[in-house]
C-alpha atoms as a PDB file:
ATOM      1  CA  UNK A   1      90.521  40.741 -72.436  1.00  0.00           C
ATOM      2  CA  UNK A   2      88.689  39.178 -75.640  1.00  0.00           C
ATOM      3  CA  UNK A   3      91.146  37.549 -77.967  1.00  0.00           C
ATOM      4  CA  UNK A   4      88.965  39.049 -80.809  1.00  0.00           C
ATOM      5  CA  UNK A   5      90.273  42.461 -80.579  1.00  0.00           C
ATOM      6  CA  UNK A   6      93.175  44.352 -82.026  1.00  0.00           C
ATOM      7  CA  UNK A   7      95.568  46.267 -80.163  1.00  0.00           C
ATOM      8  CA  UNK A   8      95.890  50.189 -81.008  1.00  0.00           C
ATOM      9  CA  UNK A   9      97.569  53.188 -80.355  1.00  0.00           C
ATOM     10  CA  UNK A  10      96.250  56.503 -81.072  1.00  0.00           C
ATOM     11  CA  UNK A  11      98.461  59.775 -81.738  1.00  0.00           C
ATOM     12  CA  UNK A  12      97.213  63.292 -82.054  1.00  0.00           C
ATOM     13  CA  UNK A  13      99.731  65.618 -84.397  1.00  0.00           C
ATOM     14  CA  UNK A  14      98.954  69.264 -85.014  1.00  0.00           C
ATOM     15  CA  UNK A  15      96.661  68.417 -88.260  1.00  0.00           C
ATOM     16  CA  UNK A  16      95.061  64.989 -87.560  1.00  0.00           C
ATOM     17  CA  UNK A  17      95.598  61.668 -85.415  1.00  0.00           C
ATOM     18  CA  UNK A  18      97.430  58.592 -86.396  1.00  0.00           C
ATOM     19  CA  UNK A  19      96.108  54.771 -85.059  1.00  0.00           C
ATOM     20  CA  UNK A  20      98.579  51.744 -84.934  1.00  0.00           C
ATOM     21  CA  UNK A  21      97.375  49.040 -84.829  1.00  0.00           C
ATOM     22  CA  UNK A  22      98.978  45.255 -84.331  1.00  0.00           C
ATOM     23  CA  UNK A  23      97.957  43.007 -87.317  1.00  0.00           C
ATOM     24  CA  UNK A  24     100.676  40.788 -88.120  1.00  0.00           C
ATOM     25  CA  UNK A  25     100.309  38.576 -91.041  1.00  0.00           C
ATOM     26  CA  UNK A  26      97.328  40.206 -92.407  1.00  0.00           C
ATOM     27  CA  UNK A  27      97.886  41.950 -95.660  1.00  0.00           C
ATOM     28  CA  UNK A  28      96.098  45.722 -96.457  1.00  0.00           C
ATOM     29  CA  UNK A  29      93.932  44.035 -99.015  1.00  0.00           C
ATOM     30  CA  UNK A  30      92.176  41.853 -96.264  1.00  0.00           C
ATOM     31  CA  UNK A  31      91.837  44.792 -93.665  1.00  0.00           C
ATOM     32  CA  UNK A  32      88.525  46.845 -93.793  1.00  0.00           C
ATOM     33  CA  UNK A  33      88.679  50.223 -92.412  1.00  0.00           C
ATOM     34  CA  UNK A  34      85.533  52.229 -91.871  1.00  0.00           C
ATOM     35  CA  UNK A  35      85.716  55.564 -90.613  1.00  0.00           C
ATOM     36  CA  UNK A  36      81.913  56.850 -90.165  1.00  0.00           C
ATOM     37  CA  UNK A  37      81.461  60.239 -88.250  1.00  0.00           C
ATOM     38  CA  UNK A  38      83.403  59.628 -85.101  1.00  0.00           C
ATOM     39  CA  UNK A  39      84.017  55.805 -85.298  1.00  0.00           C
ATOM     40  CA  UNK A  40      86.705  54.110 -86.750  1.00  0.00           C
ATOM     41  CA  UNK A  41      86.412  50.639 -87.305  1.00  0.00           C
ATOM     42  CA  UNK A  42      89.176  47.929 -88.289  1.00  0.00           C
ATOM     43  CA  UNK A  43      88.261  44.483 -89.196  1.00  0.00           C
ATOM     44  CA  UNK A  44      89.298  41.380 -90.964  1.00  0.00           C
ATOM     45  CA  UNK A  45      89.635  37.507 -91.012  1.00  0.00           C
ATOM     46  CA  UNK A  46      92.045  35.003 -90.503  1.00  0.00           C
ATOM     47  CA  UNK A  47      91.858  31.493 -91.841  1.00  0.00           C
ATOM     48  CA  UNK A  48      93.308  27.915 -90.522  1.00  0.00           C
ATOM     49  CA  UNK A  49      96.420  27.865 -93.423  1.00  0.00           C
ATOM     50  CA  UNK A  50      96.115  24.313 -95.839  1.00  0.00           C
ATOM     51  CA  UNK A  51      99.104  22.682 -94.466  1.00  0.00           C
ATOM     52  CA  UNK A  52      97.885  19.249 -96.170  1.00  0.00           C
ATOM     53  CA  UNK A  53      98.780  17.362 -93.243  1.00  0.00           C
ATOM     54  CA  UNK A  54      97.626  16.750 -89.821  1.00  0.00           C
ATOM     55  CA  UNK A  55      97.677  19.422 -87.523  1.00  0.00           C
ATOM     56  CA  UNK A  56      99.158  18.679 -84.111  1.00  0.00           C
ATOM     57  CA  UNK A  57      98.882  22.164 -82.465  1.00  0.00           C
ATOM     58  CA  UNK A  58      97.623  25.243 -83.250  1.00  0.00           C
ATOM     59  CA  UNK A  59      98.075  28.135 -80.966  1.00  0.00           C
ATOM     60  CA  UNK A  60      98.310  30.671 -83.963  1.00  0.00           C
ATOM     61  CA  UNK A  61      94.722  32.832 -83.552  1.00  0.00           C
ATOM     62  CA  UNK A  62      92.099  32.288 -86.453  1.00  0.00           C
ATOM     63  CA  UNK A  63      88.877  33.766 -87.220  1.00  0.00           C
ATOM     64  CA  UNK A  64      87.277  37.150 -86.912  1.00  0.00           C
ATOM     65  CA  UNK A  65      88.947  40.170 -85.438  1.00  0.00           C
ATOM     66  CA  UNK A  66      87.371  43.471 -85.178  1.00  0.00           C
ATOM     67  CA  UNK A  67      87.648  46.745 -83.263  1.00  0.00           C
ATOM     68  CA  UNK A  68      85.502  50.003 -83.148  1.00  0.00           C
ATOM     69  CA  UNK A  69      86.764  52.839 -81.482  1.00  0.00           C
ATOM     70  CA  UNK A  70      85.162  56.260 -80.588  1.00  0.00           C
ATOM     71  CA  UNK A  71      87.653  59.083 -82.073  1.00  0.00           C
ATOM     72  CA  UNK A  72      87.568  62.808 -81.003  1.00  0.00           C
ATOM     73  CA  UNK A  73      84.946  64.846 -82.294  1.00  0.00           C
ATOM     74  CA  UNK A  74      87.494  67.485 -84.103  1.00  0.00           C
ATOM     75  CA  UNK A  75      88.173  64.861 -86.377  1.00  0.00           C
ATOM     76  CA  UNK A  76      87.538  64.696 -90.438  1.00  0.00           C
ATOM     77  CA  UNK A  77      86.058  61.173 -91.237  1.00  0.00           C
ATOM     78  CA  UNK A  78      86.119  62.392 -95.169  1.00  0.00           C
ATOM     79  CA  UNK A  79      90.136  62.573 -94.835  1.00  0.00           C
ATOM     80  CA  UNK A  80      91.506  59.534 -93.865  1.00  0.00           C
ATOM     81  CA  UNK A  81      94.096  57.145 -95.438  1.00  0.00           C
ATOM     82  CA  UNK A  82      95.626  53.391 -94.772  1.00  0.00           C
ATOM     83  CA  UNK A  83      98.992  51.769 -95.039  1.00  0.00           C
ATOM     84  CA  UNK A  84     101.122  49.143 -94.071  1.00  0.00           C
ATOM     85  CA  UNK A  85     104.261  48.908 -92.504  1.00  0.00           C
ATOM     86  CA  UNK A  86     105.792  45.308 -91.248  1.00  0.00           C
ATOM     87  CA  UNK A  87     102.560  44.140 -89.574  1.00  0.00           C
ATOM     88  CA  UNK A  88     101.369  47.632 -88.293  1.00  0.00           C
ATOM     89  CA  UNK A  89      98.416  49.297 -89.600  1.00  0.00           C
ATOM     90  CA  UNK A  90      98.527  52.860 -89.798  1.00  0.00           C
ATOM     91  CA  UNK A  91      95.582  55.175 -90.231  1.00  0.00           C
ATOM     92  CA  UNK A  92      95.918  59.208 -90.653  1.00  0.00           C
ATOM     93  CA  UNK A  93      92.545  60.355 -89.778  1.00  0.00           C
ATOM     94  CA  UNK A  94      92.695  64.604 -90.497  1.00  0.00           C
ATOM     95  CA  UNK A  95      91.131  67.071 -88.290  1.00  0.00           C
ATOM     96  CA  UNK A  96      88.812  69.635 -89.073  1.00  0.00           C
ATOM     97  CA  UNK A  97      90.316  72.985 -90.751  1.00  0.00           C
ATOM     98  CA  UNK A  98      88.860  74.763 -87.080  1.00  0.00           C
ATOM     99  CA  UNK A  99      90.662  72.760 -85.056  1.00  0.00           C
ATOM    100  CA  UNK A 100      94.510  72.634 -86.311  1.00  0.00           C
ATOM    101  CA  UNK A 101      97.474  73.958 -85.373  1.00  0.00           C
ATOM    102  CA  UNK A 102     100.008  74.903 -87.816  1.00  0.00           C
END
């Protein structure tokens, strides 16, 4: 398992899917969220934090984390929506008007 990636879960409801995923410390602002056709990808960066003194250990990741993720074909990349809640990302991705159940 790459260290790079972000850990997701993916729901299906009767009008679109919902994806968790694990990003703690990261605020919305520094996420980027792509949906394009029947990807969805979530990225962002994570910087060493200025302690101004010497740093003895540092076991805290840093760097680049991304994830791209296929998503099923009934879904609607024009609807989708972020938010934040306590160091979960959560992304409402709708589903086509053809393939809902109400």
């Amino acid at each position: 398992r790459s260290s790079d990636l972000i850990d997701l879960d993916i729901i299906e409801t009767d009008t679109g899917y919902e994806i968790y995923a694990d990003v703690p410390g990261v605020r919305l602002t520094d996420l980027q969220v792509n949906v394009y056709q029947d990807l969805l990808t979530v990225s962002y960066s994570k910087q060493q934090p200025a302690h101004g003194r010497s740093l003895l250990r540092s076991e805290r990741p840093v760097g680049r984390f991304s994830r791209t993720i296929k998503l099923p074909l009934d879904c609607d990349a024009a609807q989708h929506r972020a938010e934040m809640c306590e160091g979960v990302l959560v992304v409402h991705i709708g589903k086509q008007k053809s393939a809902r159940s109400y």
